[in-house]
N, C-alpha and C. Protein backbone atom coordinates (compact mmCIF):
# COMPACT_ATOMS: atom_id res chain seq x y z
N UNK A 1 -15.90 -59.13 63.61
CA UNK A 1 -16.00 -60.32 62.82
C UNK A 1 -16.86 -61.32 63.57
N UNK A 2 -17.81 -62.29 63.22
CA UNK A 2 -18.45 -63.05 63.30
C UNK A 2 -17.64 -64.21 63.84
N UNK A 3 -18.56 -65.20 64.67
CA UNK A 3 -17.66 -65.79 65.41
C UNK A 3 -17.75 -67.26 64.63
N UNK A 4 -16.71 -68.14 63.93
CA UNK A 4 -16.79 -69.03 62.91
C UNK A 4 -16.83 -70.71 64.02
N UNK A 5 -17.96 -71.24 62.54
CA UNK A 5 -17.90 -72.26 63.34
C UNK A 5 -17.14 -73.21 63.63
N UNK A 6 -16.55 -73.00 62.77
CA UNK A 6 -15.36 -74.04 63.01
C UNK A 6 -14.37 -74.10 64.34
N UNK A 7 -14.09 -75.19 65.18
CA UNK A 7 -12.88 -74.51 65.99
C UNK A 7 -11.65 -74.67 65.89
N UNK A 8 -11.40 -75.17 64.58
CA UNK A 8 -9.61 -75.40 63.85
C UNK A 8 -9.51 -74.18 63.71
N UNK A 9 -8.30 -73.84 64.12
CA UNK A 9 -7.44 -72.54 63.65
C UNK A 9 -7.22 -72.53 62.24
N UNK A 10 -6.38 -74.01 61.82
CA UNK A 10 -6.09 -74.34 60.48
C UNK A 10 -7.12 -73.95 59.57
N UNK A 11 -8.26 -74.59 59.76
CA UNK A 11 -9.68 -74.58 59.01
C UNK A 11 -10.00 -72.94 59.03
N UNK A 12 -9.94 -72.38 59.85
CA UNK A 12 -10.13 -70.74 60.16
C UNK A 12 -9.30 -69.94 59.07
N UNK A 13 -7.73 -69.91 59.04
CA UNK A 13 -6.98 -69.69 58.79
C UNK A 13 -7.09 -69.72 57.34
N UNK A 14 -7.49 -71.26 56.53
CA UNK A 14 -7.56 -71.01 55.10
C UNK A 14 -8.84 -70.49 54.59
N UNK A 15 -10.01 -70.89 55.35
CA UNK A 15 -11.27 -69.98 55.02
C UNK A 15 -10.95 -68.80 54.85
N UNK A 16 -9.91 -67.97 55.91
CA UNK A 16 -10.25 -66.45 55.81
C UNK A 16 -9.02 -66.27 54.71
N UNK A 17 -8.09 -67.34 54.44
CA UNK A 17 -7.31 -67.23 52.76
C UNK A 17 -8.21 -66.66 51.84
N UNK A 18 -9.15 -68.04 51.68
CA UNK A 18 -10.42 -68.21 50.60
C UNK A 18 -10.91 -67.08 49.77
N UNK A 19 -11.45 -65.88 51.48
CA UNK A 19 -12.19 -65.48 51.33
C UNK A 19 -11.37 -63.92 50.51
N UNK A 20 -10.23 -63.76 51.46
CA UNK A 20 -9.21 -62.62 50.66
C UNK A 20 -9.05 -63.11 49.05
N UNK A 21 -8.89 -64.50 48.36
CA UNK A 21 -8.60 -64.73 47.20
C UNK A 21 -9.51 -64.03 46.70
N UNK A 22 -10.76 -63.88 46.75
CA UNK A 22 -12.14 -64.15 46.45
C UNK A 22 -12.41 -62.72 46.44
N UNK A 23 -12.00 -62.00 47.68
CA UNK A 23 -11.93 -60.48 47.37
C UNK A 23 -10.95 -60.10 46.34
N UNK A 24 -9.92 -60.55 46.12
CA UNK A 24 -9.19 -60.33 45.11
C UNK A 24 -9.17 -60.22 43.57
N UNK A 25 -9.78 -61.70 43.19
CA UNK A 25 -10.18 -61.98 42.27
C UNK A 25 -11.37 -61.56 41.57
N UNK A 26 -12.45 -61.04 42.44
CA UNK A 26 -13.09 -59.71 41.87
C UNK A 26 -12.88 -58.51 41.92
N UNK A 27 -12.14 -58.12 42.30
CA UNK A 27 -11.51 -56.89 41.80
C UNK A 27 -10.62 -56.96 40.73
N UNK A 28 -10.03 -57.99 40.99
CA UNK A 28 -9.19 -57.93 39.14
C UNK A 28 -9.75 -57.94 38.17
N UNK A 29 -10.73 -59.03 38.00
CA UNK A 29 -12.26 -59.11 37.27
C UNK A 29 -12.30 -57.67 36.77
N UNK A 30 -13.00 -57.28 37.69
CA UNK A 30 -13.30 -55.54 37.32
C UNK A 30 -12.43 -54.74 36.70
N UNK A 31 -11.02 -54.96 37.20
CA UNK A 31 -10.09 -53.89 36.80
C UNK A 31 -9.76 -54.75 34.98
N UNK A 32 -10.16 -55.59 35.07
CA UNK A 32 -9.34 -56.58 33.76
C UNK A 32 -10.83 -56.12 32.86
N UNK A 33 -12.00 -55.59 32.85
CA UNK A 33 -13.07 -55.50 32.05
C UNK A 33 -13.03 -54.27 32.00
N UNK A 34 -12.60 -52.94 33.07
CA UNK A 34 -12.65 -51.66 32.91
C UNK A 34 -11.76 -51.58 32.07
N UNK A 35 -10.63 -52.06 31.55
CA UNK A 35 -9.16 -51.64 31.24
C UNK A 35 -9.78 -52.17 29.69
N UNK A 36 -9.77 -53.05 29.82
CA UNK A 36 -10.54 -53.59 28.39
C UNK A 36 -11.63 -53.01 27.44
N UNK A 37 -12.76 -52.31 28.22
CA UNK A 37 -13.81 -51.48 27.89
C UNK A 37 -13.44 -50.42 27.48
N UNK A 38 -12.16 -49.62 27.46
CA UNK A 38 -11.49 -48.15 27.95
C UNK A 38 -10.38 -48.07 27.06
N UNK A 39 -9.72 -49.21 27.18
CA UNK A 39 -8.48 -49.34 26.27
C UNK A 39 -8.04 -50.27 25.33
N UNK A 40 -8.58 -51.63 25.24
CA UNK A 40 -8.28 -52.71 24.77
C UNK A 40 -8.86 -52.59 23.51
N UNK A 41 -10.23 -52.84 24.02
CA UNK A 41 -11.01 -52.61 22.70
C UNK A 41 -11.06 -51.26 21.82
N UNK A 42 -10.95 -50.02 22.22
CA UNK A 42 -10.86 -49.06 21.24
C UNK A 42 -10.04 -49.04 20.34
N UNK A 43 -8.98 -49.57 21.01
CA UNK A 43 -7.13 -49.42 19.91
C UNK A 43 -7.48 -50.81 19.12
N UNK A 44 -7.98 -51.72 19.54
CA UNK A 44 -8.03 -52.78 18.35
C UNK A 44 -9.46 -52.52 17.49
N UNK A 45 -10.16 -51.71 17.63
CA UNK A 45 -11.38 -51.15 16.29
C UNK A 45 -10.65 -50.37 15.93
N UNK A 46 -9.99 -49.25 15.90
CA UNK A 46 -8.50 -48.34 15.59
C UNK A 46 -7.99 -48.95 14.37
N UNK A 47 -7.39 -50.00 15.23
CA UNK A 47 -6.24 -50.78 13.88
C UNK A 47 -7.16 -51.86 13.08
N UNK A 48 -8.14 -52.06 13.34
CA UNK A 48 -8.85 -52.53 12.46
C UNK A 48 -9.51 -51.65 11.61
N UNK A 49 -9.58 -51.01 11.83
CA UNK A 49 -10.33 -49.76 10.85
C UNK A 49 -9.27 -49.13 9.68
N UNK A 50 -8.16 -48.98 10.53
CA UNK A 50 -7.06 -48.26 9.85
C UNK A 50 -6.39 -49.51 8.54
N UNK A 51 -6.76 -50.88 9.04
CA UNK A 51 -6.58 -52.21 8.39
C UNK A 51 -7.72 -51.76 6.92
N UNK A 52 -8.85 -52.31 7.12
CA UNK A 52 -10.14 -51.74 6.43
C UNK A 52 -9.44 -50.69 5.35
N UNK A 53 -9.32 -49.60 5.88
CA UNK A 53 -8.93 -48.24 5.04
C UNK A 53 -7.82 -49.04 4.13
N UNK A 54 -6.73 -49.31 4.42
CA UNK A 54 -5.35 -49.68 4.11
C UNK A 54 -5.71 -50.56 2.70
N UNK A 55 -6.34 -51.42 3.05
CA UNK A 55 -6.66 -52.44 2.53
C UNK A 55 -7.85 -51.94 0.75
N UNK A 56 -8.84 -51.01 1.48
CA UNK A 56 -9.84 -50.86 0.55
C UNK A 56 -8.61 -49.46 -0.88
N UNK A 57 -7.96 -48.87 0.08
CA UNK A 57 -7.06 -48.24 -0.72
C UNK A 57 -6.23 -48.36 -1.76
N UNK A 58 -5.63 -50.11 -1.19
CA UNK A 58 -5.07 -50.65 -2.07
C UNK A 58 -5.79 -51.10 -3.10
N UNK A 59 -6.83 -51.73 -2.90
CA UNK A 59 -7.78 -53.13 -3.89
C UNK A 59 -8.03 -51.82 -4.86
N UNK A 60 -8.19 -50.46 -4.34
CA UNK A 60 -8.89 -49.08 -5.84
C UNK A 60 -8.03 -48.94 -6.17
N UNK A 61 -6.66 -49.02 -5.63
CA UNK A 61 -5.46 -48.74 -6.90
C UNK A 61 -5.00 -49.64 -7.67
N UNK A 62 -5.16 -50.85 -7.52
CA UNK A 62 -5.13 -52.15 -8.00
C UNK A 62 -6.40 -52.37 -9.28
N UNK A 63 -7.75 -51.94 -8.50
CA UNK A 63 -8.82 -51.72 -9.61
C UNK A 63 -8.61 -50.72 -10.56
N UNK A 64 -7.63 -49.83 -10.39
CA UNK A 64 -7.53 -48.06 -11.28
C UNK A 64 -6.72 -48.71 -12.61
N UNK A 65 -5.84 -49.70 -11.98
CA UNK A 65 -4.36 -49.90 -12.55
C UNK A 65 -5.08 -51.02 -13.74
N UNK A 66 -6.13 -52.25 -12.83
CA UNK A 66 -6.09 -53.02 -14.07
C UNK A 66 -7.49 -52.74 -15.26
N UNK A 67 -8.28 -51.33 -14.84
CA UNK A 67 -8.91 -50.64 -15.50
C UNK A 67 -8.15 -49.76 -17.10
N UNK A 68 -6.65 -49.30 -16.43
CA UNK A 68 -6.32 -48.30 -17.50
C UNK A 68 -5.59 -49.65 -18.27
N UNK A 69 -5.02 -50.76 -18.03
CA UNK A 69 -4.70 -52.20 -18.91
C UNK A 69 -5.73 -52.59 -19.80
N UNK A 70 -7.49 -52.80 -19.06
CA UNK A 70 -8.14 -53.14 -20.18
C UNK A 70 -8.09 -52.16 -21.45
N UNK A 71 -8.21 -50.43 -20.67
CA UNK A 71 -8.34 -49.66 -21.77
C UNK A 71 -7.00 -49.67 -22.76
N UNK A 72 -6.15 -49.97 -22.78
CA UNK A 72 -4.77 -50.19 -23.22
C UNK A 72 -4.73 -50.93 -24.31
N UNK A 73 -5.64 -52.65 -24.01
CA UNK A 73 -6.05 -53.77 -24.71
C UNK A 73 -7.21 -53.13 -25.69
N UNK A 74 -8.11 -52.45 -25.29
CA UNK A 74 -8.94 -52.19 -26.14
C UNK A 74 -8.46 -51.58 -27.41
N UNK A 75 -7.87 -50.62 -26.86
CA UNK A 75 -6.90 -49.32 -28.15
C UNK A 75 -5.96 -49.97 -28.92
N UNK A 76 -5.95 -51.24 -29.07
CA UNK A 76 -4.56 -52.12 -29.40
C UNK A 76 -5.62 -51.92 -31.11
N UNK A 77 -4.40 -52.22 -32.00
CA UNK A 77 -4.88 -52.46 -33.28
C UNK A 77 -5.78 -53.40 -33.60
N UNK A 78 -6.83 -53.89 -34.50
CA UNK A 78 -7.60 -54.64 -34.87
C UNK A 78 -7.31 -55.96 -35.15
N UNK A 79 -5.75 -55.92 -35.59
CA UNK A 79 -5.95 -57.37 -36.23
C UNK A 79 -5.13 -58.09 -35.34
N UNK A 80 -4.92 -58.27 -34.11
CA UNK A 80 -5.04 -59.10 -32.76
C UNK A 80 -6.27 -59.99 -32.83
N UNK A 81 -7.49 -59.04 -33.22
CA UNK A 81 -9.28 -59.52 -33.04
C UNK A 81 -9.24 -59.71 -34.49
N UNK A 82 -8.88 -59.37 -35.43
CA UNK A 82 -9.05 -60.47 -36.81
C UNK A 82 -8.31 -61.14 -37.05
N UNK A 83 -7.24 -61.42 -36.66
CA UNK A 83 -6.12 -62.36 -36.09
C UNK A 83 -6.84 -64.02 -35.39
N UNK A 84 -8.09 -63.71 -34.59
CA UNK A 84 -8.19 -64.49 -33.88
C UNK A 84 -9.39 -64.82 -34.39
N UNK A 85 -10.38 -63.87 -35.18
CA UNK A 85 -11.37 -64.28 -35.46
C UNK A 85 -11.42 -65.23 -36.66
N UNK A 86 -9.72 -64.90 -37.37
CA UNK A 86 -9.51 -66.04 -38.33
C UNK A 86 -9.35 -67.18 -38.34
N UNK A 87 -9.00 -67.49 -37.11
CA UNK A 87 -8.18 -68.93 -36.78
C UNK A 87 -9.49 -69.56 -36.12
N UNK A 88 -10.23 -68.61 -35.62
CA UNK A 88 -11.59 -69.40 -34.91
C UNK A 88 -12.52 -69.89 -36.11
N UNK A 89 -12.28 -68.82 -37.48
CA UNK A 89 -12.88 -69.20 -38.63
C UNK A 89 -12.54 -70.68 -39.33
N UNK A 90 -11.08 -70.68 -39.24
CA UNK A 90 -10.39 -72.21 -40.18
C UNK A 90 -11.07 -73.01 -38.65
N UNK A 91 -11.14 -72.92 -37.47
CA UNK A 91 -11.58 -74.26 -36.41
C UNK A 91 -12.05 -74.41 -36.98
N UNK A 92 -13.51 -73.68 -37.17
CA UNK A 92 -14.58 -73.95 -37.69
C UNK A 92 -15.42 -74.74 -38.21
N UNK A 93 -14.35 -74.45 -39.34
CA UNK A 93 -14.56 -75.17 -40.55
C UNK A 93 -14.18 -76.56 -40.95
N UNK A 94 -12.97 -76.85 -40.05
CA UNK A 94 -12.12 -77.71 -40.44
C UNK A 94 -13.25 -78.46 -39.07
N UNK A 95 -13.47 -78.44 -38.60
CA UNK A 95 -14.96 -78.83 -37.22
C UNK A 95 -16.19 -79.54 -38.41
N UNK A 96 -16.35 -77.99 -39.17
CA UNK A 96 -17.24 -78.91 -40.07
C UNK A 96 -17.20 -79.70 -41.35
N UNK A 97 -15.84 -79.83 -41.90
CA UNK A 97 -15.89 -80.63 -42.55
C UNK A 97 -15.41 -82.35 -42.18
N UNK A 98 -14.82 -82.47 -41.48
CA UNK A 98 -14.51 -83.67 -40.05
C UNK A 98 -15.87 -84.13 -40.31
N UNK A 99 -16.97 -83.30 -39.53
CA UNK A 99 -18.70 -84.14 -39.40
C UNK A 99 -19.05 -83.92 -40.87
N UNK A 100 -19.04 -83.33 -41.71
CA UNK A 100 -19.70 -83.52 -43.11
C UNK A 100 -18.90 -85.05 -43.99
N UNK A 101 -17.73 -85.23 -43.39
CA UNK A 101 -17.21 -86.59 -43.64
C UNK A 101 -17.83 -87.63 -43.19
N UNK A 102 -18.01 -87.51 -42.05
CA UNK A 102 -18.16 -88.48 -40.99
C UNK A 102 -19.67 -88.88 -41.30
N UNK A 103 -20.37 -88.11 -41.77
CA UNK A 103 -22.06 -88.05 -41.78
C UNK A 103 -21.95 -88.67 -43.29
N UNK A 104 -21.22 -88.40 -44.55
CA UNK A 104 -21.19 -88.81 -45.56
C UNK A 104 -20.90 -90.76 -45.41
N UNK A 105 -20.11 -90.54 -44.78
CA UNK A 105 -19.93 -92.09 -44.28
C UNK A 105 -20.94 -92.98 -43.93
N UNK A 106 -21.64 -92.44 -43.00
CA UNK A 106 -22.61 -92.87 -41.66
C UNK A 106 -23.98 -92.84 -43.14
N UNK A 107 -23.74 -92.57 -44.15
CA UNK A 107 -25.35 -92.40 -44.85
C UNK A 107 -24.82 -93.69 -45.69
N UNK A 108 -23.56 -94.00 -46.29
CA UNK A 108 -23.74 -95.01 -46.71
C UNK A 108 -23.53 -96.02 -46.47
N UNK A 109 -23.13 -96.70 -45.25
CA UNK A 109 -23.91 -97.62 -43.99
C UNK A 109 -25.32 -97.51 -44.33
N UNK A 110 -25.90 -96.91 -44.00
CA UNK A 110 -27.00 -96.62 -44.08
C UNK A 110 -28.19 -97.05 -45.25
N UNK A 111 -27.73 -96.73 -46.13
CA UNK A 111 -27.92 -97.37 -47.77
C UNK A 111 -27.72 -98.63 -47.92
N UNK A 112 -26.26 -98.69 -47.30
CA UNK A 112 -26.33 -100.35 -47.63
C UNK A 112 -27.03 -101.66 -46.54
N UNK A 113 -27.19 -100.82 -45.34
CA UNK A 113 -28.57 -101.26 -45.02
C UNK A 113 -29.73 -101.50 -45.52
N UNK A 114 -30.16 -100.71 -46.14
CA UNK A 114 -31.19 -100.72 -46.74
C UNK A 114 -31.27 -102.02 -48.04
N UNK A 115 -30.22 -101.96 -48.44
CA UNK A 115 -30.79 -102.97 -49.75
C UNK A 115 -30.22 -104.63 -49.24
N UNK A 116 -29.94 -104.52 -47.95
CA UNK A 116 -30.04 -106.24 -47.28
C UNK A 116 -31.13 -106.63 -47.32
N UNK A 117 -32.35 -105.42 -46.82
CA UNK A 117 -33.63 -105.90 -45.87
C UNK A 117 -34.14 -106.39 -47.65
């Protein structure tokens, strides 16, 4: 060993602490990135993958399920859809006769504008 400059024992004493921490702490380093590289990370792409799978498995049986419902809705009898196309028919109408009022109104305002000027 090299002869230190210091001539405290004390001062000697925790330097050559220091320096063991220091050896220490890179080697754990190492052992904490090998262990990780080797084992950590494989098993968690693993269960993430196996997550992925789990997951995409479910959402197609979920898509299968609310596929054979639309076809279900489709096969349903007609007059559900003339059922509805009737009632959208009376809106309609009852929509346009409201403004064919309202416009009948608004013209004779209009008229009787006319014979002030």
């Amino acid at each position: 060993m090299s002869a230190s400059p210091f001539q405290d024992p004390r001062a000697n004493d925790l330097l050559s602490r220091v320096s063991d921490d220091v050896s220490l702490l890179r080697q754990d380093i190492g052992n904490l990135l090998s262990h990780t590289t080797r084992h950590t990370l494989p098993a968690g792409m693993r269960g993430l993958a196996d997550s992925a799978k789990t997951r995409l498995a479910s959402g197609k049986l979920y898509t299968a399920e609310q596929l054979r419902a639309l076809r279900g809705q489709v096969n349903q009898p007609a007059a559900a859809w003339v059922g509805g196309a009737l009632l959208f028919g009376v809106i309609a109408a009852g929509v346009y006769l409201f403004c064919s009022g309202k416009c009948d109104s608004l013209c004779e305002f209009d008229d009787a504008d006319d014979d002030v000027e």
